[in-house]
PDB file of N, CA and C in Angstrom:
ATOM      1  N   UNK A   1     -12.095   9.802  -2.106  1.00  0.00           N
ATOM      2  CA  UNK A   1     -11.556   9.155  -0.918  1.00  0.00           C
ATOM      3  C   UNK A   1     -10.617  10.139  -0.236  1.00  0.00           C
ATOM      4  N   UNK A   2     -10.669  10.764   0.757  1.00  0.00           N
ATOM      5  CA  UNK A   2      -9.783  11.508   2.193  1.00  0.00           C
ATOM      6  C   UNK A   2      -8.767  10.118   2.217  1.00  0.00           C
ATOM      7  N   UNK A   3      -7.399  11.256   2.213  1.00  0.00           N
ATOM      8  CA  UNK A   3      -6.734  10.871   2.604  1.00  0.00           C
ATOM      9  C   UNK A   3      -6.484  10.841   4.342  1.00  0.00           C
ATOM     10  N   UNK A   4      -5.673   9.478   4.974  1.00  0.00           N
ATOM     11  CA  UNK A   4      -6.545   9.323   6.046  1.00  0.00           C
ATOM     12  C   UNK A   4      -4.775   9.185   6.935  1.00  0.00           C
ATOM     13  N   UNK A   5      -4.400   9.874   8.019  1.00  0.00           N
ATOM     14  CA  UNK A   5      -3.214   9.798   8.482  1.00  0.00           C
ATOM     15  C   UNK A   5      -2.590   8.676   8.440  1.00  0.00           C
ATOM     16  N   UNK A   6      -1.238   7.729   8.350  1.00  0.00           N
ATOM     17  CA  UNK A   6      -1.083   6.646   8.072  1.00  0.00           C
ATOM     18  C   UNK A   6       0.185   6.432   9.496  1.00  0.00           C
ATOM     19  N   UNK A   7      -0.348   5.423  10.715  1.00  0.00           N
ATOM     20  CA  UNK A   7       0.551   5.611  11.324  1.00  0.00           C
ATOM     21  C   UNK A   7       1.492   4.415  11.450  1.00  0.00           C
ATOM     22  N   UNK A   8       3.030   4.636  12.025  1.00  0.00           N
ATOM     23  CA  UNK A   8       3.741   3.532  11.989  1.00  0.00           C
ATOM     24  C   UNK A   8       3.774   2.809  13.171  1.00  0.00           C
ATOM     25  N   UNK A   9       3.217   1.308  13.329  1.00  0.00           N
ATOM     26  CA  UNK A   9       2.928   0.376  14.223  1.00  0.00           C
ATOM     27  C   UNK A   9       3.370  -0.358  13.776  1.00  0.00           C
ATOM     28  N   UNK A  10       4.528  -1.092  14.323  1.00  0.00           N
ATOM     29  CA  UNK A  10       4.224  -2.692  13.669  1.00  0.00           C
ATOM     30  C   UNK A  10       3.726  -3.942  14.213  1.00  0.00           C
ATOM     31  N   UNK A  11       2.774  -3.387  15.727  1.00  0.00           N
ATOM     32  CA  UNK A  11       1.742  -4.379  16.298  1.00  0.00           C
ATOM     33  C   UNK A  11       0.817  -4.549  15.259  1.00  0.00           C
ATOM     34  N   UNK A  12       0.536  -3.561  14.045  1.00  0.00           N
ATOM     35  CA  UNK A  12      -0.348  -4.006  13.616  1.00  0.00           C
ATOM     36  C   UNK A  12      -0.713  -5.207  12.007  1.00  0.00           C
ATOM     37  N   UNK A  13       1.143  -5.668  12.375  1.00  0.00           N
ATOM     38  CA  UNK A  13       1.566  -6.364  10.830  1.00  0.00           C
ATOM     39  C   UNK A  13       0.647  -7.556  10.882  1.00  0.00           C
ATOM     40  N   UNK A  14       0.038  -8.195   9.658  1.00  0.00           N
ATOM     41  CA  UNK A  14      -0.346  -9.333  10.028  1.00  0.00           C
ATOM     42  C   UNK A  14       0.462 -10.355   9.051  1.00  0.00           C
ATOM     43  N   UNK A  15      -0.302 -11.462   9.126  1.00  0.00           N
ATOM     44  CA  UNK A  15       0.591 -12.823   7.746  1.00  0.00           C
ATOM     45  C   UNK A  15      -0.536 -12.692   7.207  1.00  0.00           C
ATOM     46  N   UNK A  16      -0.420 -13.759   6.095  1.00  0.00           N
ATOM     47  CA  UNK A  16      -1.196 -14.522   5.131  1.00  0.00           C
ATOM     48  C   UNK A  16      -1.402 -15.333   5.637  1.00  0.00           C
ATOM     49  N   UNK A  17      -3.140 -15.753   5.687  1.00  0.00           N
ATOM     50  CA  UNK A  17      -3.314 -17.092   5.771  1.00  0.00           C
ATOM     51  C   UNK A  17      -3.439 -17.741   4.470  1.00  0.00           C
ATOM     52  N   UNK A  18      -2.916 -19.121   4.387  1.00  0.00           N
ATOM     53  CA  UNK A  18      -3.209 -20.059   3.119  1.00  0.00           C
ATOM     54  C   UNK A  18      -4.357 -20.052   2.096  1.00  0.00           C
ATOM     55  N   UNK A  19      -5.116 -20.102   2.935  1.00  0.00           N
ATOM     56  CA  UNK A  19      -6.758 -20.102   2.808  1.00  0.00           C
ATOM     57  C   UNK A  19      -7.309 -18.795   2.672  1.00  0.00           C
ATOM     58  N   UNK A  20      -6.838 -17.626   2.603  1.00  0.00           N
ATOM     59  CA  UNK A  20      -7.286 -16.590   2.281  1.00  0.00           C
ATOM     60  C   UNK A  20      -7.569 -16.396   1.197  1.00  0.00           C
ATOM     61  N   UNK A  21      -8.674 -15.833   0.537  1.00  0.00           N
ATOM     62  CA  UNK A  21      -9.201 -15.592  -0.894  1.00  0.00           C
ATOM     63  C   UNK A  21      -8.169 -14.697  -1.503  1.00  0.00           C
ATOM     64  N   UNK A  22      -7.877 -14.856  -1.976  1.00  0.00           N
ATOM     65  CA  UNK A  22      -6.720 -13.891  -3.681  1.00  0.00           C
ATOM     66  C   UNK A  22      -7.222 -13.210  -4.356  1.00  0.00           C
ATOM     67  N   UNK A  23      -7.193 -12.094  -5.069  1.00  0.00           N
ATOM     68  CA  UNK A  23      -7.652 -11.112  -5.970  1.00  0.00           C
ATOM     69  C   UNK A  23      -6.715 -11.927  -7.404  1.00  0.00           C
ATOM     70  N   UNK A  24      -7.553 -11.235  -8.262  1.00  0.00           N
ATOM     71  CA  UNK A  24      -6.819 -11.829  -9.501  1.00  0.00           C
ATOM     72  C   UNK A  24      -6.149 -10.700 -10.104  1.00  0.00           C
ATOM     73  N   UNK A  25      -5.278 -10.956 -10.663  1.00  0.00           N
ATOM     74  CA  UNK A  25      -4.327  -9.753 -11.641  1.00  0.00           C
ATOM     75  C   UNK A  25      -5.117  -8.647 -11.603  1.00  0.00           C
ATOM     76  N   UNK A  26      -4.272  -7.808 -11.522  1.00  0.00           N
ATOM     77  CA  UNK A  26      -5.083  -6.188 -11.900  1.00  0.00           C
ATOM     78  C   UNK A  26      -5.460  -5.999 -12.952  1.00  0.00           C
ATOM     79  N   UNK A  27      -6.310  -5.584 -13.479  1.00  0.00           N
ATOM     80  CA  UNK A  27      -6.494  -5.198 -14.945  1.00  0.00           C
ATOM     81  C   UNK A  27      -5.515  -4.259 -15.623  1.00  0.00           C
ATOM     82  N   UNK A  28      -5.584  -4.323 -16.393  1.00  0.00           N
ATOM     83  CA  UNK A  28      -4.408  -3.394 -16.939  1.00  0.00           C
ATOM     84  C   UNK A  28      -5.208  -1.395 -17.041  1.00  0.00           C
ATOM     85  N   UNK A  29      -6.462  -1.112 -16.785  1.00  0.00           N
ATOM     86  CA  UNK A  29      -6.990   0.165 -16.407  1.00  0.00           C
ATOM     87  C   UNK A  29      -7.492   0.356 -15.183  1.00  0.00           C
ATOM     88  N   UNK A  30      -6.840  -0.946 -13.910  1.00  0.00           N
ATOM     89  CA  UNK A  30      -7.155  -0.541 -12.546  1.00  0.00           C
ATOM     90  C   UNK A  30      -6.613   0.782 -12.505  1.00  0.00           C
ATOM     91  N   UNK A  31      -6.989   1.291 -11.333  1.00  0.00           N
ATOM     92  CA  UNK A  31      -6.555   2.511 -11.101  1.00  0.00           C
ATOM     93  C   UNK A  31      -5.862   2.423  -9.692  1.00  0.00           C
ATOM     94  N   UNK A  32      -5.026   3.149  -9.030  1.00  0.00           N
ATOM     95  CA  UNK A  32      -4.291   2.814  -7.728  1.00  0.00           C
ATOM     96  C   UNK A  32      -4.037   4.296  -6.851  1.00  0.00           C
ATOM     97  N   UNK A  33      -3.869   4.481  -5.483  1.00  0.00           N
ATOM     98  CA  UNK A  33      -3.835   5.461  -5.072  1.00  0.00           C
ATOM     99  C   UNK A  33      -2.534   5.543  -3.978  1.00  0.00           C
ATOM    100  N   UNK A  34      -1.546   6.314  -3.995  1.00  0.00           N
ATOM    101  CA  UNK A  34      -0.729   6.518  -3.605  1.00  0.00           C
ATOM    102  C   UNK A  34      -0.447   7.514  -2.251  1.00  0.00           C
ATOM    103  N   UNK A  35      -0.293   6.727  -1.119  1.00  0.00           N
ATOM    104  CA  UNK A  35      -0.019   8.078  -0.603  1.00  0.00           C
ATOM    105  C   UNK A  35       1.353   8.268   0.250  1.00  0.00           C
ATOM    106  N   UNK A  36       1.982   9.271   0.594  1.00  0.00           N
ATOM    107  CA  UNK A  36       3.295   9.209   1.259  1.00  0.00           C
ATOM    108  C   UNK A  36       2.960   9.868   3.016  1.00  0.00           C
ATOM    109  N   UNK A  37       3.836   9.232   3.837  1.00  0.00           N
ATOM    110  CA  UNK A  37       3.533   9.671   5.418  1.00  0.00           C
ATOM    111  C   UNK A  37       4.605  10.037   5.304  1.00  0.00           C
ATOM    112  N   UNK A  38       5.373  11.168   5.898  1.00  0.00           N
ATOM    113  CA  UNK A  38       6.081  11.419   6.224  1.00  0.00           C
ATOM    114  C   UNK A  38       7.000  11.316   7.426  1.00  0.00           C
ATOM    115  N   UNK A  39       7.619  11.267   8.361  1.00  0.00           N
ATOM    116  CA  UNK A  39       8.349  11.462   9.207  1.00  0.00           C
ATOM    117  C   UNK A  39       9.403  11.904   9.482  1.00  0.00           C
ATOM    118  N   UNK A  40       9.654  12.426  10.394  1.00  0.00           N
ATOM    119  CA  UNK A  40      10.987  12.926  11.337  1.00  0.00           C
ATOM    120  C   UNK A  40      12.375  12.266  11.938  1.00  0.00           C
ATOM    121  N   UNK A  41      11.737  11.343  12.248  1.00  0.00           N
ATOM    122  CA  UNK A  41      12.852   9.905  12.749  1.00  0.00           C
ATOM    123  C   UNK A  41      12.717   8.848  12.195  1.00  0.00           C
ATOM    124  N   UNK A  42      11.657   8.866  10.519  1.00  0.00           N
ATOM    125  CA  UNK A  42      12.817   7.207  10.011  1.00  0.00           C
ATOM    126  C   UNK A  42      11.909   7.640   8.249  1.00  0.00           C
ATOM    127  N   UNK A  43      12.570   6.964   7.392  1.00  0.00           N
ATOM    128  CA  UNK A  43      12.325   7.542   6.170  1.00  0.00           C
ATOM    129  C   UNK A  43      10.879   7.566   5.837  1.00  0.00           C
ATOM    130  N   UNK A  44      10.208   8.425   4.928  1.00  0.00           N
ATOM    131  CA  UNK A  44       9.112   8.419   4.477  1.00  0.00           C
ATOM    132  C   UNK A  44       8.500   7.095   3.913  1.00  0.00           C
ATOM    133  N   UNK A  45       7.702   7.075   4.056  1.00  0.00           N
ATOM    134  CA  UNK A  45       6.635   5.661   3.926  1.00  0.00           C
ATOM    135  C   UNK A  45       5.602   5.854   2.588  1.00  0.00           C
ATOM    136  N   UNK A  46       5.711   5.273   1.469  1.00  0.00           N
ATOM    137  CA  UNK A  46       4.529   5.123   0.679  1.00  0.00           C
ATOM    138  C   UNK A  46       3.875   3.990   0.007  1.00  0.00           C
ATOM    139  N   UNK A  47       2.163   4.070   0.622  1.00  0.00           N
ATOM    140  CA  UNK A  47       1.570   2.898   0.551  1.00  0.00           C
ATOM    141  C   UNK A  47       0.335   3.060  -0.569  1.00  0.00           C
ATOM    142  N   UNK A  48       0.437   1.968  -1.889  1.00  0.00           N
ATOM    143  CA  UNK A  48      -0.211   1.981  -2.538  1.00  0.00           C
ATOM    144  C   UNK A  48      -1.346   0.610  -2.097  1.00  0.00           C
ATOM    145  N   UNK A  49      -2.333   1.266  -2.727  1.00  0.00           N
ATOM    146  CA  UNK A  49      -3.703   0.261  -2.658  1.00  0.00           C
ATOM    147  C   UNK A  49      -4.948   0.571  -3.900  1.00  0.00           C
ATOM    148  N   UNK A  50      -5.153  -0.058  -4.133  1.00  0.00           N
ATOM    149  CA  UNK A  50      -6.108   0.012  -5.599  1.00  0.00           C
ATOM    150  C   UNK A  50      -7.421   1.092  -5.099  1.00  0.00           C
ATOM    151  N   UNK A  51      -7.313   1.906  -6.189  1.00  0.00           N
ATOM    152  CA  UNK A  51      -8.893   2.882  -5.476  1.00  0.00           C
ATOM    153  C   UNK A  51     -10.147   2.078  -5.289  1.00  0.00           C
ATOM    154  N   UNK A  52     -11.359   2.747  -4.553  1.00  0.00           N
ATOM    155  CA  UNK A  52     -12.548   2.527  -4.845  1.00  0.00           C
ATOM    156  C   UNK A  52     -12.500   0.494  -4.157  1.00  0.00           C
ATOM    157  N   UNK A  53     -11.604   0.296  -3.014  1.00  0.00           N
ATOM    158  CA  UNK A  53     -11.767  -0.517  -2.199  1.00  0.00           C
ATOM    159  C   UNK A  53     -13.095  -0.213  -0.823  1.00  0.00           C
ATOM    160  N   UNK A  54     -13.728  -1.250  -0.550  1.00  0.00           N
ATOM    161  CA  UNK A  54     -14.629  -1.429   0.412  1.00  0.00           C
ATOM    162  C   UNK A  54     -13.644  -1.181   1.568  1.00  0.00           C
ATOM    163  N   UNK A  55     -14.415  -0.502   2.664  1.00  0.00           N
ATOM    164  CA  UNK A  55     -13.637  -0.323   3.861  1.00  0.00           C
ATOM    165  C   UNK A  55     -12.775  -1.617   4.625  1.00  0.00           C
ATOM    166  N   UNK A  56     -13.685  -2.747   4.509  1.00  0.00           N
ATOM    167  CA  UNK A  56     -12.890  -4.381   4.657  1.00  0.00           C
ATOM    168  C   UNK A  56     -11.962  -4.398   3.969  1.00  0.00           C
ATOM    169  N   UNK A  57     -12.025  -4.292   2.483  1.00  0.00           N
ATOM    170  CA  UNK A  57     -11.073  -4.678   1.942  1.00  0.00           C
ATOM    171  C   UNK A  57      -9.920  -4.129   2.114  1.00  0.00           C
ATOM    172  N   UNK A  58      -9.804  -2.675   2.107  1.00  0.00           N
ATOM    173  CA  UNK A  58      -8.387  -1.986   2.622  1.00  0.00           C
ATOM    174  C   UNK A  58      -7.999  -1.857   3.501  1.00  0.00           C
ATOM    175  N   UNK A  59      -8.526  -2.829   4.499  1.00  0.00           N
ATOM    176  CA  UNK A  59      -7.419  -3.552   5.987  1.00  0.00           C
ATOM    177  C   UNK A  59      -6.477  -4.362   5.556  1.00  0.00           C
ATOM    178  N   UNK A  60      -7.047  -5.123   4.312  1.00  0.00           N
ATOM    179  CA  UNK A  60      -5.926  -6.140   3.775  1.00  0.00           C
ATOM    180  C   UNK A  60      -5.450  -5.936   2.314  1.00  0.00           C
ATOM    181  N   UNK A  61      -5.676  -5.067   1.362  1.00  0.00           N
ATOM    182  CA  UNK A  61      -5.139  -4.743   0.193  1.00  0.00           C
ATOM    183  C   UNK A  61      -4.190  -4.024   0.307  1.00  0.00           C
ATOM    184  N   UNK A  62      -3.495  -3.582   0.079  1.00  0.00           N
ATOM    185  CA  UNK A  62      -2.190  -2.461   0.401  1.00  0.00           C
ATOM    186  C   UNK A  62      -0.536  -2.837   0.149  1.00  0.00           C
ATOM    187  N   UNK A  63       0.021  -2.385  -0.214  1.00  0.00           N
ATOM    188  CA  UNK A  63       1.487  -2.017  -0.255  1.00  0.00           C
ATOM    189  C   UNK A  63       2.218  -0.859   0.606  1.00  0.00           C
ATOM    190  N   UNK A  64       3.321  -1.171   1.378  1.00  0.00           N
ATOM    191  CA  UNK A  64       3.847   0.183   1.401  1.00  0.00           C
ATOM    192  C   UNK A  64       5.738  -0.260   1.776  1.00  0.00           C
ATOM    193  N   UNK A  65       5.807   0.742   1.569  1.00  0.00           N
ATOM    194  CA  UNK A  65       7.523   0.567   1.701  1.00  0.00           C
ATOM    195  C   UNK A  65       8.203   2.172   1.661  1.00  0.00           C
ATOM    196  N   UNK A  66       9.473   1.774   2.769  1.00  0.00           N
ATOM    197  CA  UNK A  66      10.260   2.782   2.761  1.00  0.00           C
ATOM    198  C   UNK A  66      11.163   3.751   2.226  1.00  0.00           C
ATOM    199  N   UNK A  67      10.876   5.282   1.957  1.00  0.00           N
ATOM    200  CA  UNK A  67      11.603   6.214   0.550  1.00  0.00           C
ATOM    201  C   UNK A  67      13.235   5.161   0.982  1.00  0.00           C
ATOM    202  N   UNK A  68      13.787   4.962  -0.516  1.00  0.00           N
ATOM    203  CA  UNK A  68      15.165   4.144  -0.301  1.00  0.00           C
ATOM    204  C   UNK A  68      14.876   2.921  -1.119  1.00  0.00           C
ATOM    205  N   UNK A  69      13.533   2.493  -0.874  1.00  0.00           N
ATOM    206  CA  UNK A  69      13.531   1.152  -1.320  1.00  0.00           C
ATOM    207  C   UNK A  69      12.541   0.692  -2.275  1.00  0.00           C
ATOM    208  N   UNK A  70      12.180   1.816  -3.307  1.00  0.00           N
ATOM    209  CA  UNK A  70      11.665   1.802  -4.341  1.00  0.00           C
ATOM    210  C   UNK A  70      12.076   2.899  -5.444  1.00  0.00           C
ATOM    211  N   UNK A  71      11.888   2.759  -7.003  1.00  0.00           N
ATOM    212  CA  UNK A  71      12.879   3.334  -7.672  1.00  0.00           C
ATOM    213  C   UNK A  71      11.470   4.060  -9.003  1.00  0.00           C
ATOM    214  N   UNK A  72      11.957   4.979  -9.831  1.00  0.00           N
ATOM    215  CA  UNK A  72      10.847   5.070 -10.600  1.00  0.00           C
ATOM    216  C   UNK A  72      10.927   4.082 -12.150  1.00  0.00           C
ATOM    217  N   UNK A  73       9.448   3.897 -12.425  1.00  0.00           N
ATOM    218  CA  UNK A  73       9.256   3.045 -13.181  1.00  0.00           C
ATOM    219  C   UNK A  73       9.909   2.991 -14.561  1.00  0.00           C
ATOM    220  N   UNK A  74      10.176   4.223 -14.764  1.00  0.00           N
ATOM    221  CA  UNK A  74      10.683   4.438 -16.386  1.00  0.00           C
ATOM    222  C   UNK A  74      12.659   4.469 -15.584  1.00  0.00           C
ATOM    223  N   UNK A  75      13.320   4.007 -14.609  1.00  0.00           N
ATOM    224  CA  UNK A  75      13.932   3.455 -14.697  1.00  0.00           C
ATOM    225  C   UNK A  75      14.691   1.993 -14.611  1.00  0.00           C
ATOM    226  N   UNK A  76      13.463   1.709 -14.212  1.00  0.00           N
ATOM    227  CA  UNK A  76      13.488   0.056 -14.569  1.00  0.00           C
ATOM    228  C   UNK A  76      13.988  -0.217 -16.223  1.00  0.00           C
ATOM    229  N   UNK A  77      12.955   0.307 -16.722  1.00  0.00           N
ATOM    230  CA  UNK A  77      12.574  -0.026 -18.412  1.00  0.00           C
ATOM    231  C   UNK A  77      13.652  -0.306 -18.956  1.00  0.00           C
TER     232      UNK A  77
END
Protein backbone atom coordinates (compact mmCIF):
# COMPACT_ATOMS: atom_id res chain seq x y z
CA UNK A 1 0.00 0.00 0.00
CA UNK A 2 1.58 3.81 -1.16
CA UNK A 3 1.50 5.91 1.17
CA UNK A 4 -0.97 8.53 0.01
CA UNK A 5 -0.59 12.53 1.07
CA UNK A 6 -2.93 13.11 4.04
CA UNK A 7 -4.57 16.52 3.89
CA UNK A 8 -6.03 18.73 6.71
CA UNK A 9 -9.82 19.59 6.00
CA UNK A 10 -12.22 19.56 8.38
CA UNK A 11 -15.13 19.89 5.67
CA UNK A 12 -14.38 16.56 5.39
CA UNK A 13 -15.29 15.26 9.19
CA UNK A 14 -18.19 13.09 9.21
CA UNK A 15 -20.52 11.44 12.40
CA UNK A 16 -21.65 8.09 13.05
CA UNK A 17 -24.68 6.98 12.00
CA UNK A 18 -26.57 4.60 14.56
CA UNK A 19 -27.26 2.18 12.04
CA UNK A 20 -23.96 1.89 10.67
CA UNK A 21 -22.44 -1.64 10.57
CA UNK A 22 -19.47 -2.09 13.36
CA UNK A 23 -16.38 -4.10 12.90
CA UNK A 24 -15.76 -6.44 15.70
CA UNK A 25 -12.65 -6.33 18.02
CA UNK A 26 -9.43 -6.55 16.31
CA UNK A 27 -7.85 -9.67 16.53
CA UNK A 28 -5.12 -9.73 18.56
CA UNK A 29 -2.53 -10.44 15.04
CA UNK A 30 -4.43 -7.62 13.08
CA UNK A 31 -1.92 -5.74 11.67
CA UNK A 32 -2.22 -1.68 11.47
CA UNK A 33 -0.50 1.01 9.45
CA UNK A 34 0.67 4.18 10.65
CA UNK A 35 1.33 7.16 9.02
CA UNK A 36 2.49 10.78 10.14
CA UNK A 37 1.67 14.24 7.92
CA UNK A 38 3.57 16.64 8.81
CA UNK A 39 3.15 20.36 8.91
CA UNK A 40 4.40 23.82 9.26
CA UNK A 41 1.55 25.69 10.99
CA UNK A 42 -0.10 23.19 13.40
CA UNK A 43 1.31 19.93 14.98
CA UNK A 44 1.97 16.75 13.13
CA UNK A 45 -0.93 14.46 12.51
CA UNK A 46 -0.86 10.57 12.85
CA UNK A 47 -3.50 8.38 11.45
CA UNK A 48 -3.76 4.77 12.08
CA UNK A 49 -6.05 2.32 10.09
CA UNK A 50 -5.86 -1.48 9.93
CA UNK A 51 -3.83 -2.72 6.72
CA UNK A 52 -5.12 -4.51 3.71
CA UNK A 53 -8.61 -2.34 3.96
CA UNK A 54 -10.87 -2.16 0.69
CA UNK A 55 -10.71 1.28 -0.80
CA UNK A 56 -14.56 1.85 0.78
CA UNK A 57 -13.61 0.80 3.74
CA UNK A 58 -10.76 3.31 4.46
CA UNK A 59 -13.06 6.34 3.94
CA UNK A 60 -14.45 5.19 7.20
CA UNK A 61 -11.88 3.05 9.23
CA UNK A 62 -9.21 5.30 10.56
CA UNK A 63 -7.82 7.09 13.57
CA UNK A 64 -5.80 10.10 13.69
CA UNK A 65 -4.77 12.63 16.20
CA UNK A 66 -2.47 15.40 16.93
CA UNK A 67 1.68 14.93 17.93
CA UNK A 68 0.77 16.18 21.84
CA UNK A 69 -2.02 14.01 22.21
CA UNK A 70 -0.87 10.59 22.18
CA UNK A 71 1.85 8.92 24.37
CA UNK A 72 3.94 5.60 23.78
CA UNK A 73 2.54 2.36 24.67
CA UNK A 74 5.13 0.90 27.00
CA UNK A 75 4.37 4.08 28.92
CA UNK A 76 1.09 3.49 29.72
CA UNK A 77 2.03 -0.09 31.12
Amino acid sequence: MEDTPLRRDDTDATTTRPDAPRRSAPADDEEFVAIVAPYEDAPDECTIFPAGLAEDELLTTWLSAQEGSYVALAEMR
